[in-house]
Protein backbone atom coordinates (compact mmCIF):
# COMPACT_ATOMS: atom_id res chain seq x y z
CA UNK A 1 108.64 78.32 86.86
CA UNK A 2 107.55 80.90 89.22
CA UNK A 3 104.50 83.12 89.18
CA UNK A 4 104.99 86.83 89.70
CA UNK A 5 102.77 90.29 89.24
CA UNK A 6 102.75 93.24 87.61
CA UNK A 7 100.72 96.15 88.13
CA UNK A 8 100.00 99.69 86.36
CA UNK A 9 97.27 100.83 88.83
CA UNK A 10 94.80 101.34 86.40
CA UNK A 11 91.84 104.04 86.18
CA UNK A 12 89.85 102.92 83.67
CA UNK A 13 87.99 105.49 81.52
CA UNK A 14 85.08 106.50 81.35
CA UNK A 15 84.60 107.83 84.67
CA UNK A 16 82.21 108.15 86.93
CA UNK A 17 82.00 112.09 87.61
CA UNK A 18 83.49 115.21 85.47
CA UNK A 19 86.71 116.19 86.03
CA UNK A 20 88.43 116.32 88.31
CA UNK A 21 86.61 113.70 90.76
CA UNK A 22 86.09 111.29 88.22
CA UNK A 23 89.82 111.13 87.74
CA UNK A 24 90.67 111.14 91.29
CA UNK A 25 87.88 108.92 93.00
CA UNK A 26 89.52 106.18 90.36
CA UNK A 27 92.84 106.79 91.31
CA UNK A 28 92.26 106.41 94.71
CA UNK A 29 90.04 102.96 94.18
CA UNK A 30 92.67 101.33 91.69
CA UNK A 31 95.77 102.50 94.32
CA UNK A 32 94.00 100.86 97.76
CA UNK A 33 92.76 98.00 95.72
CA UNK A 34 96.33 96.89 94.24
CA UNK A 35 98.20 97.70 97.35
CA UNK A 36 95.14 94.92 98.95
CA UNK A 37 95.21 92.47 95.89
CA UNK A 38 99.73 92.70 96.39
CA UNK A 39 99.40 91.80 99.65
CA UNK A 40 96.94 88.84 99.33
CA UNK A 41 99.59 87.77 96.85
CA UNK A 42 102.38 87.76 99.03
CA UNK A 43 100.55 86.00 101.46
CA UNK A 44 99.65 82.94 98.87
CA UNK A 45 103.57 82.54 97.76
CA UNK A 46 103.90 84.66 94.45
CA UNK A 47 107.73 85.76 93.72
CA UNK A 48 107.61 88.83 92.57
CA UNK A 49 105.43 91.86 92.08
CA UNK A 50 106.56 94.46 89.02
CA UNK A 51 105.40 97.96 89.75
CA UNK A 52 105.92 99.89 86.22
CA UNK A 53 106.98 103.61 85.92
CA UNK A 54 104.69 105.49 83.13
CA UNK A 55 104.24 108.98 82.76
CA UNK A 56 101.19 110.55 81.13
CA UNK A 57 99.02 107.72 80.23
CA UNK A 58 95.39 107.52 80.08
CA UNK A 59 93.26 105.24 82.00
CA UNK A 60 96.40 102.84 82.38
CA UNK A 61 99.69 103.30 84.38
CA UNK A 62 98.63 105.55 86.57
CA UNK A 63 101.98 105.12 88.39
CA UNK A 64 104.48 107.56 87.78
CA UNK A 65 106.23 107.29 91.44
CA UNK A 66 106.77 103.38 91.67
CA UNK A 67 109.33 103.70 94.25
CA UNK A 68 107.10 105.25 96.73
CA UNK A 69 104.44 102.37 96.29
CA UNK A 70 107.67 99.75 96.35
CA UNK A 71 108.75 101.41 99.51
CA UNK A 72 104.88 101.56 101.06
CA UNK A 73 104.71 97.69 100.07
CA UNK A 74 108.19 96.30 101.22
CA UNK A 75 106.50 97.42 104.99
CA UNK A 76 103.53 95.41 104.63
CA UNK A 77 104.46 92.44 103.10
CA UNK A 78 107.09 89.66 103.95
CA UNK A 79 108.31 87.13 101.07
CA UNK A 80 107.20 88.83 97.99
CA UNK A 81 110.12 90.31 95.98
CA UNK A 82 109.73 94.03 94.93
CA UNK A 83 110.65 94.94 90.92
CA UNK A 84 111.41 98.41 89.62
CA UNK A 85 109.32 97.12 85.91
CA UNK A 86 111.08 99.36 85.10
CA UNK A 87 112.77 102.59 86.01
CA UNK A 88 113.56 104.88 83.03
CA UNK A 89 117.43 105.64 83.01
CA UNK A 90 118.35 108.39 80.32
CA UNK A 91 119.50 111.27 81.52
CA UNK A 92 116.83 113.57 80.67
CA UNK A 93 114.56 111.39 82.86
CA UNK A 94 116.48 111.55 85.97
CA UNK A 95 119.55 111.98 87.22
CA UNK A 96 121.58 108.79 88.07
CA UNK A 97 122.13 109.80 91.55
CA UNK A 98 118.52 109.63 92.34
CA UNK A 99 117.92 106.24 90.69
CA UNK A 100 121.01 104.63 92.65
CA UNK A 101 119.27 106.48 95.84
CA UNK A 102 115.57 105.15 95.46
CA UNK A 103 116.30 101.48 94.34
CA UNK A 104 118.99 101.02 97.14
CA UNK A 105 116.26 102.51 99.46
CA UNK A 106 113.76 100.37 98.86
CA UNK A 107 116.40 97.60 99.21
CA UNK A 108 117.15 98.44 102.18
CA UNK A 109 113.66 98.60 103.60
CA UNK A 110 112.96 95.56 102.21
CA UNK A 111 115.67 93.91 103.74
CA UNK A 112 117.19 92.75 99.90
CA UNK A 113 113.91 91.71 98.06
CA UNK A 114 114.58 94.15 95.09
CA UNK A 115 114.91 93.41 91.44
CA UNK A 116 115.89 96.54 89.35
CA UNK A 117 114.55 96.73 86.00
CA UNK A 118 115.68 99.26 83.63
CA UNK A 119 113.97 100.77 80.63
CA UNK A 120 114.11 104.00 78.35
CA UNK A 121 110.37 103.96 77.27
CA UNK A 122 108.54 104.86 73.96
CA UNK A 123 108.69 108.43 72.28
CA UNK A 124 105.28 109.88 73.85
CA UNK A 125 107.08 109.95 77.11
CA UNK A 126 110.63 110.60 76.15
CA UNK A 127 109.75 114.05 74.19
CA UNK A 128 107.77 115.66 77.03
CA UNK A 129 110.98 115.26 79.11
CA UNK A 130 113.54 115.96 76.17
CA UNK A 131 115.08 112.59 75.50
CA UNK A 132 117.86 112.76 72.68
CA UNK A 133 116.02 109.44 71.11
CA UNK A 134 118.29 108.69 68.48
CA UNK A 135 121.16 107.95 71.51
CA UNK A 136 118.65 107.17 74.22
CA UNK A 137 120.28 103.47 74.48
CA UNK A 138 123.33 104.74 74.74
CA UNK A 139 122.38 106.53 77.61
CA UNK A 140 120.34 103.89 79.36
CA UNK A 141 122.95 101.93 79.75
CA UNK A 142 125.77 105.10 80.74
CA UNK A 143 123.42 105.85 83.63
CA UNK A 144 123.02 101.91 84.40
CA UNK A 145 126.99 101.96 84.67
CA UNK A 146 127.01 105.29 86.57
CA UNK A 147 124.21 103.97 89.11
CA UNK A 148 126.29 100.75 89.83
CA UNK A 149 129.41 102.90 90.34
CA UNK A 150 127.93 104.95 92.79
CA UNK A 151 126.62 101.46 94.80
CA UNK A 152 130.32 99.70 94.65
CA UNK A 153 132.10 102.88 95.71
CA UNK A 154 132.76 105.04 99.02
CA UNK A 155 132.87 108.21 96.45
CA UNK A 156 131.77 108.05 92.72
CA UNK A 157 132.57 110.87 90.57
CA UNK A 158 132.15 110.50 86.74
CA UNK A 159 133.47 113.40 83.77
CA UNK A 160 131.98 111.90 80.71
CA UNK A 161 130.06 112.77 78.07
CA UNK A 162 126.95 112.65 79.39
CA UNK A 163 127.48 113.56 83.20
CA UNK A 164 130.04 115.92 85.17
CA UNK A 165 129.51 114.25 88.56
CA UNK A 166 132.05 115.61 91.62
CA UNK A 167 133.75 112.94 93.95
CA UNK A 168 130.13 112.56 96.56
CA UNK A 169 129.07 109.64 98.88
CA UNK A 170 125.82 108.06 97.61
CA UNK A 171 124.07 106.94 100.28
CA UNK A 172 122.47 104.33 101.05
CA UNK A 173 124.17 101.35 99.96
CA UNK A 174 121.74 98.23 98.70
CA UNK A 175 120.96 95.38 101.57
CA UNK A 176 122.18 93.09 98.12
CA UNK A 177 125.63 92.54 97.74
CA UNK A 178 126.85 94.14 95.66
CA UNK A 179 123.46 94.92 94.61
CA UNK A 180 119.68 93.40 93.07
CA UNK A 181 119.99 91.59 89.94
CA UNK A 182 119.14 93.56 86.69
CA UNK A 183 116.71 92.89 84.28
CA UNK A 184 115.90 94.89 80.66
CA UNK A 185 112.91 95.17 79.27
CA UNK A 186 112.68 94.40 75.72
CA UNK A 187 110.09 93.58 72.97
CA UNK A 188 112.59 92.81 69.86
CA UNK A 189 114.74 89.87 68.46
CA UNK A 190 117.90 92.84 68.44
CA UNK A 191 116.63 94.42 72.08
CA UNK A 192 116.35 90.57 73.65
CA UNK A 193 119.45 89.78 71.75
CA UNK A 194 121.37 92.89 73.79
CA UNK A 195 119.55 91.88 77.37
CA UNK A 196 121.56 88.40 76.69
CA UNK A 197 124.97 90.17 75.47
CA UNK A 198 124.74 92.21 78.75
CA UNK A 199 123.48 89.75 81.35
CA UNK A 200 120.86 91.20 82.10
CA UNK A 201 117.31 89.34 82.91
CA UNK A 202 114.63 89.59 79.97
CA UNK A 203 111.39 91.45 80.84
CA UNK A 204 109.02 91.05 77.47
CA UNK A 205 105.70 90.10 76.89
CA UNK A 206 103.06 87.75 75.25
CA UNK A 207 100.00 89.83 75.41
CA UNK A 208 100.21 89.62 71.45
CA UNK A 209 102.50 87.62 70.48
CA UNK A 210 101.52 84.25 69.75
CA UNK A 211 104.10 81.58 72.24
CA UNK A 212 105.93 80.13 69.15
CA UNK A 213 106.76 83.79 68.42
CA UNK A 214 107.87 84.21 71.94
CA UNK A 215 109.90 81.08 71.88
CA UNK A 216 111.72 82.62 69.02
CA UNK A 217 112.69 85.34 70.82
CA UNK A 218 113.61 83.90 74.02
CA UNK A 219 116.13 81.38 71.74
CA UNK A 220 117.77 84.45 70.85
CA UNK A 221 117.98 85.71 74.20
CA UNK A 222 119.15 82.94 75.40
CA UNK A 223 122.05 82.81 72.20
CA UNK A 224 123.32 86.23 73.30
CA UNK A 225 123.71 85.19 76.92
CA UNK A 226 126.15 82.33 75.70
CA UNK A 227 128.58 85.43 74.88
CA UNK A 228 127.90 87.62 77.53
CA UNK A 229 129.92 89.93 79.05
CA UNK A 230 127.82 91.59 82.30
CA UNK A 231 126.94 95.50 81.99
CA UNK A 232 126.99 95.28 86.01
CA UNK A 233 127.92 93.12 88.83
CA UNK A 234 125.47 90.79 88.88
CA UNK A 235 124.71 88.45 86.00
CA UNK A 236 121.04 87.74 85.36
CA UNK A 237 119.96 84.85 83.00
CA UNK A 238 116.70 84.73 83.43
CA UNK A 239 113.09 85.61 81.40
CA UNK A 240 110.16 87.27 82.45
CA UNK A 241 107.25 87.25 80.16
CA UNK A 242 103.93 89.43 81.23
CA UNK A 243 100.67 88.57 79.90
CA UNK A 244 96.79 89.27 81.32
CA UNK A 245 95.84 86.43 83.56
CA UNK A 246 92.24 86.08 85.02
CA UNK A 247 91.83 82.62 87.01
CA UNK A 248 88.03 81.66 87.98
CA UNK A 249 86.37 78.64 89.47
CA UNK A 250 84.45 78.23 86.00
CA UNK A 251 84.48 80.22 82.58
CA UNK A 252 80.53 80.41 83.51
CA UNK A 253 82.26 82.80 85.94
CA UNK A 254 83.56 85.23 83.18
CA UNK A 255 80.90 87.36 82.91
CA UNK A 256 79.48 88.04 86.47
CA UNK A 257 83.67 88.68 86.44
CA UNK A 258 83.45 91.47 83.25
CA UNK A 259 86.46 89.27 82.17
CA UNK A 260 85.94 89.53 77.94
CA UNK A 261 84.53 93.53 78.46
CA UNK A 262 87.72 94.22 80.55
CA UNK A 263 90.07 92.43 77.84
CA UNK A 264 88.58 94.35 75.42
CA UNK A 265 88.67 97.35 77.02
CA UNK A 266 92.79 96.86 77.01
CA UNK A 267 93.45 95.84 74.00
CA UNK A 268 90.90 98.60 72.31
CA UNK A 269 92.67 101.16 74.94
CA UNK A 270 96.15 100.49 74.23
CA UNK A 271 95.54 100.72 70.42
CA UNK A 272 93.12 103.94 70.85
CA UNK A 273 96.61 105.27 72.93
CA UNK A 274 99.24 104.49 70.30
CA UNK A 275 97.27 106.00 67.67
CA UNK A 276 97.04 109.39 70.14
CA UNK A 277 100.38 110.08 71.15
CA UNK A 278 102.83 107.69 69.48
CA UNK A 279 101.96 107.02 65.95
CA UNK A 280 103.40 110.08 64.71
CA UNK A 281 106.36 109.92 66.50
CA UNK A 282 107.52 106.90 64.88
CA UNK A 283 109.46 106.83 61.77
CA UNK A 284 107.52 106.66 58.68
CA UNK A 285 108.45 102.87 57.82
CA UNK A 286 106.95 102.11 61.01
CA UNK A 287 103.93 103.69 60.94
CA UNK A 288 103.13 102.21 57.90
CA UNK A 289 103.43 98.64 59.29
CA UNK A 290 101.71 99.55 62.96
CA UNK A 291 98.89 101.55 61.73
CA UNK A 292 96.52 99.04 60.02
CA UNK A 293 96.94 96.63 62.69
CA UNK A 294 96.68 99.45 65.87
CA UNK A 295 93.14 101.19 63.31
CA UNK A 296 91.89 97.79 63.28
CA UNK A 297 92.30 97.27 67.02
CA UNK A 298 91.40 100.42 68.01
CA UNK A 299 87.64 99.65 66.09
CA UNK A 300 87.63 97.07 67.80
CA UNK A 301 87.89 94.80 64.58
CA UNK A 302 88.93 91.10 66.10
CA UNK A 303 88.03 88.49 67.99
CA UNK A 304 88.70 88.69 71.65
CA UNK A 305 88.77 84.88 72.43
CA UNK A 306 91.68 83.84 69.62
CA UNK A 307 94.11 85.61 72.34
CA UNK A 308 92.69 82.96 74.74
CA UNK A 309 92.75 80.35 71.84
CA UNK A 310 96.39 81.10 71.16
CA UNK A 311 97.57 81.07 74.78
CA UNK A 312 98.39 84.81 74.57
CA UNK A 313 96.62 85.39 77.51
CA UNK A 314 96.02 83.23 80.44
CA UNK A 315 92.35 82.37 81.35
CA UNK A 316 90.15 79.53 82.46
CA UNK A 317 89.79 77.21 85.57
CA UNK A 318 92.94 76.66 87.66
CA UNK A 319 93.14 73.10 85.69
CA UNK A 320 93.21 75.37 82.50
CA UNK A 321 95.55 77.87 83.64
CA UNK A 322 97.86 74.67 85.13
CA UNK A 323 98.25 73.54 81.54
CA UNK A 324 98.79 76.77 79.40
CA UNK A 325 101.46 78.00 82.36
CA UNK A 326 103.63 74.90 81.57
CA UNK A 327 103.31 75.77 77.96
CA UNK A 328 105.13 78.76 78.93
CA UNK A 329 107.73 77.08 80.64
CA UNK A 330 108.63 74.87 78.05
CA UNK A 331 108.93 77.76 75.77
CA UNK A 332 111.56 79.16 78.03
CA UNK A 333 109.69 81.36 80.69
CA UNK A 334 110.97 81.11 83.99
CA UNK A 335 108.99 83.77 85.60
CA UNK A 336 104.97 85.00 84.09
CA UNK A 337 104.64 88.29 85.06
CA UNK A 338 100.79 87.97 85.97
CA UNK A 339 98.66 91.15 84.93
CA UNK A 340 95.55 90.14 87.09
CA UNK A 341 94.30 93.74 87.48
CA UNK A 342 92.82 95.02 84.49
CA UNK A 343 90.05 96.89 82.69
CA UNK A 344 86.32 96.77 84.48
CA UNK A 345 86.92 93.56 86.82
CA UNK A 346 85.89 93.67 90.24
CA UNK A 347 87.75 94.08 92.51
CA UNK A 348 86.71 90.86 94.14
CA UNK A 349 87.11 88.64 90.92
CA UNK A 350 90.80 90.00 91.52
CA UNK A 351 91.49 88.73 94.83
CA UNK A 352 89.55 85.30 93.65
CA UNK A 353 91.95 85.06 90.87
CA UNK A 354 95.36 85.49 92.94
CA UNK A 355 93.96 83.22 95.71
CA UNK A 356 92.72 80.52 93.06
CA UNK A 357 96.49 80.71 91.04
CA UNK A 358 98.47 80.55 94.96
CA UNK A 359 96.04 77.43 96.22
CA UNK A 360 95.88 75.70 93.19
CA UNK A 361 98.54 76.50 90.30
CA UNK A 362 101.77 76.99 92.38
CA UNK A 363 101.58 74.41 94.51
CA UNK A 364 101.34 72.34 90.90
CA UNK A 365 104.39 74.33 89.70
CA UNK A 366 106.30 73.66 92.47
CA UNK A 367 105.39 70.10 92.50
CA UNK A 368 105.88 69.97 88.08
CA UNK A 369 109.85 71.49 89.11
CA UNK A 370 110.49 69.28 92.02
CA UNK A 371 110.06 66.41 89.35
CA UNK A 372 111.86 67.74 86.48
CA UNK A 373 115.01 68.31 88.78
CA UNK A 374 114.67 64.74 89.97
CA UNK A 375 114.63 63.10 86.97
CA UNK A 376 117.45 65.74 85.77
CA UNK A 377 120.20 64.40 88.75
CA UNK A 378 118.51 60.97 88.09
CA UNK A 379 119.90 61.19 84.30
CA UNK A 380 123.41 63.21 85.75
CA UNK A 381 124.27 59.92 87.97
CA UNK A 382 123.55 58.07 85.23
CA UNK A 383 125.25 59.47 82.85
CA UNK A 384 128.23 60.07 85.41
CA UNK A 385 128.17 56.20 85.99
């Protein structure tokens, strides 16, 4: 199992000076410190670093423009591969052109080290650009189609429902041939169920969701890829799970670190920002189910260290960390997306962290893999004798 990152560049609220300085002095910090913390990653062997694309959030995802921090990063670092986590395809979003133009760009630049994720977001960002929700799927995947056409071909031109398109060259072409594996982020039994029906690679996440409930939906996953028929031309079979990760030299540590404030702060945040701007956007069946849980969040009304009990985040010594890692592996993980920058901790507990997990916890991975695959062609000579 590999060990990858994903950021948000985060601005944490409340700030330090009335608007607008507040805003922007933390906006500058959380930019120069991720683009630092990335590059100490790629330097101590992590696979894969997920830049999201949000629009409008508060205090988290300040990253609206992730191609322009994908293309800043494939310059200054070497191994690490560069993920679109992920960019938002319908229509109303963007036009397909200029989604086949960025990710190809920073594929090129890169010299191939992209992975494209593709998304279509939650209703507080589709209605400010005028996303027809209902058939925003539908979409998604047209314009994933449409991009790929416009890679594979000299001159795409489309006359469908949702585009009128005239015969153009889209340029540049991807360094990948034919071009970076896809992956679909997805948070449902039905949504992973489709990734798997589609080839695509499973982006999903743990942060609550106890692991048996993961492992549930990774067997699912996993079932619809047994059928699948590939939306593009590159079939992806693989799972990404995100989760907050904080690795320290002791738990005494965690404090000096503002490791339980800054989970707290993300948890309370994310509930305070559902209850904002997407509660009443849902459909009335739903918010009856999410409200309770998202008030009693939001109050701050549970206890912070039963996430840490139930391995729904990843925290502790690198011993610690070792163990719940491989816990995630066996329930079907090939890739944790590690959230390492969050909430109020220092920037320096940060860099700790990533150099603690790349000195100590994927060497051990590697080592754990190495084994398994002996002792898998061990059993295949065996069983061939």
């Amino acid at each position: 199992m590999e060990l990858g990152l994903l950021y948000e560049f985060e601005a944490p609220q409340p700030w330090a000076k009335p608007h607008p300085w507040g805003q922007r002095e933390a906006e500058r910090k959380g930019y120069h410190d991720a683009i630092e913390q990335i590059v100490l990653a790629d330097q101590k062997g992590f696979s894969t670093v997920w830049c999201v694309e949000h629009h409008f959030r508060e205090g988290r995802s300040h990253m609206p423009c992730s191609e322009a921090v994908l293309g800043a990063l494939s310059q200054i670092t070497k191994d690490i591969r560069l993920g679109f986590g992920v960019t938002l395809m319908p229509h109303e979003f963007i036009h397909p052109a200029r989604v086949a133009e960025k990710v190809a760009t920073v594929d090129v630049l890169s010299r191939g080290r992209v992975e494209w994720g593709i998304g279509r977001s939650t209703p507080m960002e589709q209605t400010a650009f005028g996303v027809d929700i209902q058939r925003s799927k539908e979409k998604m995947l047209a314009a994933a189609r449409t991009v790929v056409g416009m890679w594979e071909k000299e001159y795409y031109s489309e006359d469908s429902e949702f585009l009128k398109f005239p015969p153009r060259m889209v340029t540049p072409k991807p360094w990948q041939d034919p071009h970076p594996p896809v992956w679909l982020a997805a948070s449902s039994h039905e949504s992973a169920r489709f990734a798997g029906e589609n080839g695509l690679g499973l982006l999903c996440f743990s942060i609550m969701t106890p692991l048996d409930k993961l492992a549930e939906i990774l067997a699912v996953y996993k079932e619809g890829q047994s059928r699948a028929k590939p939306l593009t031309g590159v079939h992806t079979n693989k799972v990404g799970t995100y989760t907050l990760v904080h690795c320290a030299r002791s738990r005494a540590d965690f404090e000096a670190n503002k490791l339980w404030e800054s989970m707290w702060w993300w948890y309370t945040t994310v509930a305070e920002f559902l209850l904002k701007w997407e509660l009443n956007l849902l459909p009335p069946e739903a918010q009856d189910k999410a409200f309770p849980l998202l008030k009693k969040q939001a109050d701050g009304d549970f206890d912070i260290t039963q996430f840490d009990k139930e391995d729904m985040v990843i925290v502790g010594t690198p011993e610690e960390c070792l163990t719940k890692f491989l816990r995630y592996e066996e329930a079907g993980v090939d890739q944790v997306l590690c959230y390492v920058n969050f909430g109020h901790l220092t920037h320096e507990a940060v860099r700790e962290s990533i150099g603690l997990l790349g000195d100590y916890v994927i060497p051990e991975l590697k080592k754990a893999g190495a084994s398994r695959m002996a002792r898998s062609l061990e059993a295949s000579v065996q069983a061939a004798k």
